[in-house]
Protein backbone atom coordinates (compact mmCIF):
# COMPACT_ATOMS: atom_id res chain seq x y z
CA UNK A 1 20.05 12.28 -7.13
CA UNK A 2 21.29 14.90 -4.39
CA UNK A 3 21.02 14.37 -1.18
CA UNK A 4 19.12 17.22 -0.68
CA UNK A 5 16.96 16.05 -3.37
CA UNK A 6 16.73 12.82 -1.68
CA UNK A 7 15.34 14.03 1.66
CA UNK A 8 12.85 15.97 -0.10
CA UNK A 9 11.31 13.33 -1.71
CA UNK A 10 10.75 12.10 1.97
CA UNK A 11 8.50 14.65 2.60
CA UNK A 12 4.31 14.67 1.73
CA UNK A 13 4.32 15.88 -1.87
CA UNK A 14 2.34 19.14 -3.02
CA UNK A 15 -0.56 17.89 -4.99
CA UNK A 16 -1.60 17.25 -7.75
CA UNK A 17 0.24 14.01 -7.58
CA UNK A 18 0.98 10.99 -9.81
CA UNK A 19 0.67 7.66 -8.39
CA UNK A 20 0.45 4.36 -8.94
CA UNK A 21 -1.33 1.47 -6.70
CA UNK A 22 -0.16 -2.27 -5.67
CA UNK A 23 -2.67 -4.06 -4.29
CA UNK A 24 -3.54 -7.42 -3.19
CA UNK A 25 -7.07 -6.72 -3.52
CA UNK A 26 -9.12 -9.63 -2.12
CA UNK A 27 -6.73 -10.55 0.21
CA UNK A 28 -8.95 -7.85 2.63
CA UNK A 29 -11.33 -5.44 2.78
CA UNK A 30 -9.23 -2.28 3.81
CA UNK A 31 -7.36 -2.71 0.15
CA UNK A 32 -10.78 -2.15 -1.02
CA UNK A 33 -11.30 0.73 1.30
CA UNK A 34 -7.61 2.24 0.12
CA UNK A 35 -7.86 1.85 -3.87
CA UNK A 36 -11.42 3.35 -3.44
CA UNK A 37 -9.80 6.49 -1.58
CA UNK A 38 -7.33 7.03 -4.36
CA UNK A 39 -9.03 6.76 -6.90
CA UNK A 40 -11.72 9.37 -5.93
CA UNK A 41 -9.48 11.42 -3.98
CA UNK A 42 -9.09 15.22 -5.91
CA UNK A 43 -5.04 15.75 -5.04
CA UNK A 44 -4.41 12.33 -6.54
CA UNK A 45 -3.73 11.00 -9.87
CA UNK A 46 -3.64 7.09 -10.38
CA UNK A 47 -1.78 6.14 -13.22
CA UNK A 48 -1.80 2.87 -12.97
CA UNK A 49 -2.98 -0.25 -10.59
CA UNK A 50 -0.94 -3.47 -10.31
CA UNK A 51 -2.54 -6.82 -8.60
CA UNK A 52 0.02 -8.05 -5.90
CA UNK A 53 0.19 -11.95 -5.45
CA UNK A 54 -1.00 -13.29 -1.84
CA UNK A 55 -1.40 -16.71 -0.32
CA UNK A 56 -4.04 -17.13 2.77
CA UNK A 57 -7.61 -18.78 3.32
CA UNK A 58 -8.90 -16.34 0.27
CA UNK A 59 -6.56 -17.94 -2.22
CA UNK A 60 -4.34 -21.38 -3.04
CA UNK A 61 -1.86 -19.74 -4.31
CA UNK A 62 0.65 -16.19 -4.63
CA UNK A 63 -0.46 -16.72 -8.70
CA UNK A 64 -4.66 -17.29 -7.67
CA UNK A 65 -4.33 -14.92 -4.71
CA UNK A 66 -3.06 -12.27 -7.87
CA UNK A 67 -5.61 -13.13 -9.91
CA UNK A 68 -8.81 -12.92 -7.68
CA UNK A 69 -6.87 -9.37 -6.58
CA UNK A 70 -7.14 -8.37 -10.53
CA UNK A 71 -10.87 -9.00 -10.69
CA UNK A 72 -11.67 -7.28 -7.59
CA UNK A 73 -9.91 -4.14 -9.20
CA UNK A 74 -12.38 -4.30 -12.25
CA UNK A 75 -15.06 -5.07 -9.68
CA UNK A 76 -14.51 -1.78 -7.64
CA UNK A 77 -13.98 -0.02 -10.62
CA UNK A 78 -16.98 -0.89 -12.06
CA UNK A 79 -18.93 0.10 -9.04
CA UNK A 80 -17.32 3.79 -8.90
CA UNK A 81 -18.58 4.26 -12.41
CA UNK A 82 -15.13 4.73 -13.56
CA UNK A 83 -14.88 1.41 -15.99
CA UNK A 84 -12.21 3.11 -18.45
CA UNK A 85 -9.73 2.16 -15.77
CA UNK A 86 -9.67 -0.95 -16.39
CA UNK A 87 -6.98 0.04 -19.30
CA UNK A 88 -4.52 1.34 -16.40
CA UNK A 89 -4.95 -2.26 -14.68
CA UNK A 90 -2.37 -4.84 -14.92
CA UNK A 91 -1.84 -8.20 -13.55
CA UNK A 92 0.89 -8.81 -11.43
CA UNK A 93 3.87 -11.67 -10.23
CA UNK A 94 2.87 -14.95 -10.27
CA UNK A 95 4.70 -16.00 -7.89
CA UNK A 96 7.66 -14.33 -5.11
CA UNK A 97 10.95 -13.62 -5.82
CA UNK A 98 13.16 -17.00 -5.90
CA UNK A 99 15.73 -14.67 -4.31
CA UNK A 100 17.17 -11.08 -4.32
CA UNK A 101 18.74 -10.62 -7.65
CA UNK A 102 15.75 -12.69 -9.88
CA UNK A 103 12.77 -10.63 -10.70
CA UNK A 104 9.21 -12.44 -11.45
CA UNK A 105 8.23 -11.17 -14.85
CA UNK A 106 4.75 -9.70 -14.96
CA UNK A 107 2.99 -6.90 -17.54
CA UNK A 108 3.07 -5.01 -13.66
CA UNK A 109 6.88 -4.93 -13.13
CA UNK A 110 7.00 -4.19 -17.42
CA UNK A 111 4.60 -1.19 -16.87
CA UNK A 112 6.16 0.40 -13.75
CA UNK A 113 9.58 0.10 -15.37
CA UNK A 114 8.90 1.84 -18.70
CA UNK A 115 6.52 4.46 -16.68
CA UNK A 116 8.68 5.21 -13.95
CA UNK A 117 10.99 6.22 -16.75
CA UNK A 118 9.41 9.44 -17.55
CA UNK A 119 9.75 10.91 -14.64
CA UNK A 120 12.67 12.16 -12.46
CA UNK A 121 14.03 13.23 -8.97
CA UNK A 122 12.25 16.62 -9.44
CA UNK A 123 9.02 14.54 -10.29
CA UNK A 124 8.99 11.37 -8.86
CA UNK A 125 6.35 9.02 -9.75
CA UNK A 126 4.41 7.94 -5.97
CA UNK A 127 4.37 4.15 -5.75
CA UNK A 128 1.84 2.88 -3.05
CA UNK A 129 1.85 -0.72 -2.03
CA UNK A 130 -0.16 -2.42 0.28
CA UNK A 131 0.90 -6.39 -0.25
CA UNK A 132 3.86 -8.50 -0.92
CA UNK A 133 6.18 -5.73 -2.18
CA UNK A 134 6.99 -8.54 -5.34
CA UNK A 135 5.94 -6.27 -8.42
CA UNK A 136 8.20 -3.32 -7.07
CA UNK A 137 10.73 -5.24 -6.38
CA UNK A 138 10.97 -6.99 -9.84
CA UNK A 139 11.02 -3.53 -11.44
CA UNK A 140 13.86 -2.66 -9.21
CA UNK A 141 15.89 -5.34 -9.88
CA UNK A 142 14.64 -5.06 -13.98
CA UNK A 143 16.23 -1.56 -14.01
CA UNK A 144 17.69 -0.33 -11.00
CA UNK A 145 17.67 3.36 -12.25
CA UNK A 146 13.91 3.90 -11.73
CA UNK A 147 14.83 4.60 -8.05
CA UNK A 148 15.97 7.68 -8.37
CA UNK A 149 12.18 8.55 -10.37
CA UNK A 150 9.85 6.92 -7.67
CA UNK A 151 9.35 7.40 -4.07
CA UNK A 152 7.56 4.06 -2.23
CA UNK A 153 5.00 4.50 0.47
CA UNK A 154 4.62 0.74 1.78
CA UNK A 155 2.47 -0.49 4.50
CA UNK A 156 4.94 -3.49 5.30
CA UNK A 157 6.44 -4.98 8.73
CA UNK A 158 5.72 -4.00 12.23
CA UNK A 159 6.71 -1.35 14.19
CA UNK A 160 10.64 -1.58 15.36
CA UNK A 161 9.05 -1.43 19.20
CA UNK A 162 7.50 -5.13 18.11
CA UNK A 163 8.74 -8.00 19.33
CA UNK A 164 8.97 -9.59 15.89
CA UNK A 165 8.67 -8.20 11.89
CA UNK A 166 6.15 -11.07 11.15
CA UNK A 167 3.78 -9.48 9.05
CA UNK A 168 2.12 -10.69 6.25
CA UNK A 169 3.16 -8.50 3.62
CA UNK A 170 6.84 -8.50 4.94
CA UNK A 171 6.52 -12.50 5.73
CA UNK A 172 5.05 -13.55 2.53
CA UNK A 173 8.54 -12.20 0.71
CA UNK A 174 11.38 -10.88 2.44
CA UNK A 175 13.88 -11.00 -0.50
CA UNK A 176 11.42 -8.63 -2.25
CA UNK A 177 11.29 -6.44 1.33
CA UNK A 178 15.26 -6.72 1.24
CA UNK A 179 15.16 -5.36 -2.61
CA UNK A 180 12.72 -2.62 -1.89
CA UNK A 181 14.64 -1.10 2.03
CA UNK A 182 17.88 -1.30 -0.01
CA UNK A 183 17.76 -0.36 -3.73
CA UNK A 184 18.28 3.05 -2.45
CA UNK A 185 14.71 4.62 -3.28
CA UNK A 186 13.24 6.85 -0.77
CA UNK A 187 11.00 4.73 1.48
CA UNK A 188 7.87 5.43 3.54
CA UNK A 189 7.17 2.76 5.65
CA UNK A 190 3.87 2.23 7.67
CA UNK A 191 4.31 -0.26 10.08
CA UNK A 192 1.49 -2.73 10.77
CA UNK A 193 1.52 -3.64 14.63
CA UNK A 194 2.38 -0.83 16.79
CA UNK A 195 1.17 2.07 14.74
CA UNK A 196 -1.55 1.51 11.85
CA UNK A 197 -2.95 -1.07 14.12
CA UNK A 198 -4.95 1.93 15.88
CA UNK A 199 -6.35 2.54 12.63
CA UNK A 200 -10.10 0.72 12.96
CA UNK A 201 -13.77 1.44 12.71
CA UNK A 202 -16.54 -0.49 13.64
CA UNK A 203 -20.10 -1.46 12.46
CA UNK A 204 -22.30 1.60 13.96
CA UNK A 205 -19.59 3.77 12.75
CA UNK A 206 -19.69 2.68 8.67
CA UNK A 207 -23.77 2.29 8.93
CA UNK A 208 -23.76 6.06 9.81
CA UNK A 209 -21.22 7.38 7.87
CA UNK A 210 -21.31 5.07 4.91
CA UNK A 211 -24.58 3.76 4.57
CA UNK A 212 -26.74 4.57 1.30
CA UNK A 213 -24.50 7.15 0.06
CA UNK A 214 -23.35 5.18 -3.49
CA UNK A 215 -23.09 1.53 -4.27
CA UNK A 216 -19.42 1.51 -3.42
CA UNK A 217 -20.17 3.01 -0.21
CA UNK A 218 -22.92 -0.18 0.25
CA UNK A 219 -20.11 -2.44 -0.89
CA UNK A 220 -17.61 -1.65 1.38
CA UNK A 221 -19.91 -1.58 4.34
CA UNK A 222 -21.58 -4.80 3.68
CA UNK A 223 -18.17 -6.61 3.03
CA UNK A 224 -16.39 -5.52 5.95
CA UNK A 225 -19.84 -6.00 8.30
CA UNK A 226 -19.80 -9.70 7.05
CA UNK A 227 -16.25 -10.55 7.38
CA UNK A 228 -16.03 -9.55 10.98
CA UNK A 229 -19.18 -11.30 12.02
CA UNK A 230 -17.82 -13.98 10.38
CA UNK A 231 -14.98 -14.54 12.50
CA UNK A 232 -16.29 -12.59 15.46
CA UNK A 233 -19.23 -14.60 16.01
CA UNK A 234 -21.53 -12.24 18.18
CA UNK A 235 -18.52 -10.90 19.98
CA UNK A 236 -17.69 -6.88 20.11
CA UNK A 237 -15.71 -6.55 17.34
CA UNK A 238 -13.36 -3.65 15.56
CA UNK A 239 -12.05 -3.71 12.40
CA UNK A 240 -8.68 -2.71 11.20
CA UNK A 241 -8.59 -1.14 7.72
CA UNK A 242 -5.02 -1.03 7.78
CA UNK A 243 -4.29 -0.15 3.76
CA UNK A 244 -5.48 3.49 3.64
CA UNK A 245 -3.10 5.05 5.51
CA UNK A 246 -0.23 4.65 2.75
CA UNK A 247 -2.63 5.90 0.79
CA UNK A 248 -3.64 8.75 3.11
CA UNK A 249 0.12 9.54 3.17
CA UNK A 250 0.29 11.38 0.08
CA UNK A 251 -2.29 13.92 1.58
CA UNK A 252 -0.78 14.38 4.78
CA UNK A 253 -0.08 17.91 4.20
CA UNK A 254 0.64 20.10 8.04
CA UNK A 255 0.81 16.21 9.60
CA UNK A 256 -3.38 16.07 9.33
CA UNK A 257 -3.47 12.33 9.71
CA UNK A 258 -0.16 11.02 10.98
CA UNK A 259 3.54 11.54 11.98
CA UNK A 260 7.14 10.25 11.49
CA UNK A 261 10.44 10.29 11.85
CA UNK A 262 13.45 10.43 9.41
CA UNK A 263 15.84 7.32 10.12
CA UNK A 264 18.48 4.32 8.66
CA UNK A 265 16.97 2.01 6.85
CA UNK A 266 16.26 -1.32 8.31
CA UNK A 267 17.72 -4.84 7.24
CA UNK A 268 14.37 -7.68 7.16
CA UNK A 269 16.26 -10.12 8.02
CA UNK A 270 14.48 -14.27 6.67
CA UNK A 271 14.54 -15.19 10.59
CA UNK A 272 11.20 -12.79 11.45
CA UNK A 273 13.24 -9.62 12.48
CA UNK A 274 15.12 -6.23 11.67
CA UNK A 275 18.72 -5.77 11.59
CA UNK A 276 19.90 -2.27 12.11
CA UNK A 277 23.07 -0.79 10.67
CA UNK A 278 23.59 3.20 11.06
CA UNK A 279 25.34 3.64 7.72
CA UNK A 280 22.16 3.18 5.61
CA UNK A 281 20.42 5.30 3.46
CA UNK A 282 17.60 7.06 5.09
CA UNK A 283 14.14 6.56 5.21
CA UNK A 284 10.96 7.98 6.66
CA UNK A 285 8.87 5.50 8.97
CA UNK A 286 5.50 6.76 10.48
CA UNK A 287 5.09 6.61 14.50
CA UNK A 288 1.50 7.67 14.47
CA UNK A 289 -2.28 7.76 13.07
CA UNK A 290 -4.33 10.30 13.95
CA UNK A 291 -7.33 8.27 13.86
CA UNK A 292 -10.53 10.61 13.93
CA UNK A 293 -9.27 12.74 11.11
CA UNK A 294 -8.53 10.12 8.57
CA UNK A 295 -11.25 8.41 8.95
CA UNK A 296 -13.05 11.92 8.58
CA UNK A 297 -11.44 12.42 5.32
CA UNK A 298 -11.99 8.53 3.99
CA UNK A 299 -15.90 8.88 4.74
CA UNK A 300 -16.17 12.29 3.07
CA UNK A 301 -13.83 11.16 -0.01
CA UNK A 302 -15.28 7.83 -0.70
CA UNK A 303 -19.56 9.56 -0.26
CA UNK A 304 -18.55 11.74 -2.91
């Protein structure tokens, strides 16, 4: 690939656009919230979705973690009336990378490989993911040439202005984070803490917005209302719903719903943060959510 070509690919696409979706689905609501938007969204075209592995109080392991993710997909499928999807849905790794040359095997990394191969630098297949980075990376290291086909829009890490990189995507598998920032691909990264963090709604905002419009619409707003109240307890409460905005990325056309900057790719280091070297490949990390108007455009795409 040219440089040129390169930098270009680090730019919002013109739709209609080909993309694909990893997603640790259960591990949260807002991955709910995100698969929901692309799949309805007009400009986009899902190819396929891939169930990331994740380990927390929702799961007892990266492997059941994966697995709940892959029934949520059907789940929200289902409830968008779309259940012929379920053929582009695959599960994913099993487990994390053991270290940065082993891949995991899953039918995920299998199908990105052999789809990534029909495209190109001119038309690069859009890879969102918004968990552990594992099925990516496993392609990556599977065949190494699908980075010049695929440009990958992760929400992974914090901002560089953080005092750490401990995030749970980035945490859960760094060797997989280490594969992905320096295979060479062109990278979008959204940091978590320090820029998508401003990213959050709140109860009276999805009851107006959301409320009664479809049975996804009732889903999402009864899911998110409960998990906050469960933790909140009576309290004020916000809620983050961090995973759309890689999605919204792809349909950031004029900088409608955030901003970036062009810069060297970072080094995740295993001890929690960055290492910074200024003869890397580049990379475009976003600075900024414009708040009101992507939430604007996730409540009118997902009442459709």
């Amino acid at each position: 690939m040219t440089e040129q070509q390169y930098l270009k690919n680090l730019n919002v696409p013109e739709g209609p656009i080909d993309c694909v979706l990893d997603t640790d689905t259960y591990n949260e609501i807002d991955d709910q919230f995100a698969l929901s938007f692309m799949m309805k969204h007009d400009k986009l075209n899902v190819r396929a979705l891939y169930a990331a592995p994740f380990f927390n109080n929702n799961s007892t392991s990266p492997e059941d973690g994966m697995e709940k993710s892959y029934d949520e997909i059907l789940n929200l499928l289902s409830l968008m009336g779309t259940p012929e999807k379920k053929s582009i849905t695959f599960r994913g790794s099993r487990t994390y990378l053991p270290d940065e040359k082993t891949p995991v095997p899953s039918p995920a990394a299998d199908h990105l490989c052999d789809l990534a191969e029909t495209y190109s630098p001119e038309h690069p297949l859009y890879v969102v993911a918004i968990g552990a980075i594992t099925n990516i990376a496993s392609a990556l290291l599977y065949n190494p040439k699908i980075a010049e086909n695929i440009v990958i829009v992760w929400l992974g890490g914090h901002d560089k202005s953080w005092p750490d990189t401990k995030e749970f995507n980035m945490v859960q598998d760094i060797a997989a984070a280490r594969v992905v920032f320096g295979c060479g691909a062109p990278v979008v990264q959204l940091p978590c803490m320090g820029v998508v963090s401003a990213f959050y709604t709140t109860k009276p905002e999805l009851e107006y917005w959301l409320r009664g419009k479809n049975a996804l619409c009732d889903y999402l707003c009864d899911h998110t209302i409960a998990e906050a109240e469960s933790y909140a307890k009576g309290r004020v409460w916000s809620r983050v719903i961090w995973d759309v905005t890689a999605a919204a990325w792809l349909v950031n056309d004029g900088q409608r719903f955030m901003t970036s900057v062009l810069e060297p790719a970072p080094i995740p280091e295993y001890d929690g943060y960055y290492a910074f070297t200024q003869n890397r490949h580049m990379i475009r990390r976003v600075t900024h959510i414009n708040r009101d108007a992507l939430f604007g455009e996730l409540f009118r795409v997902l009442a459709l």
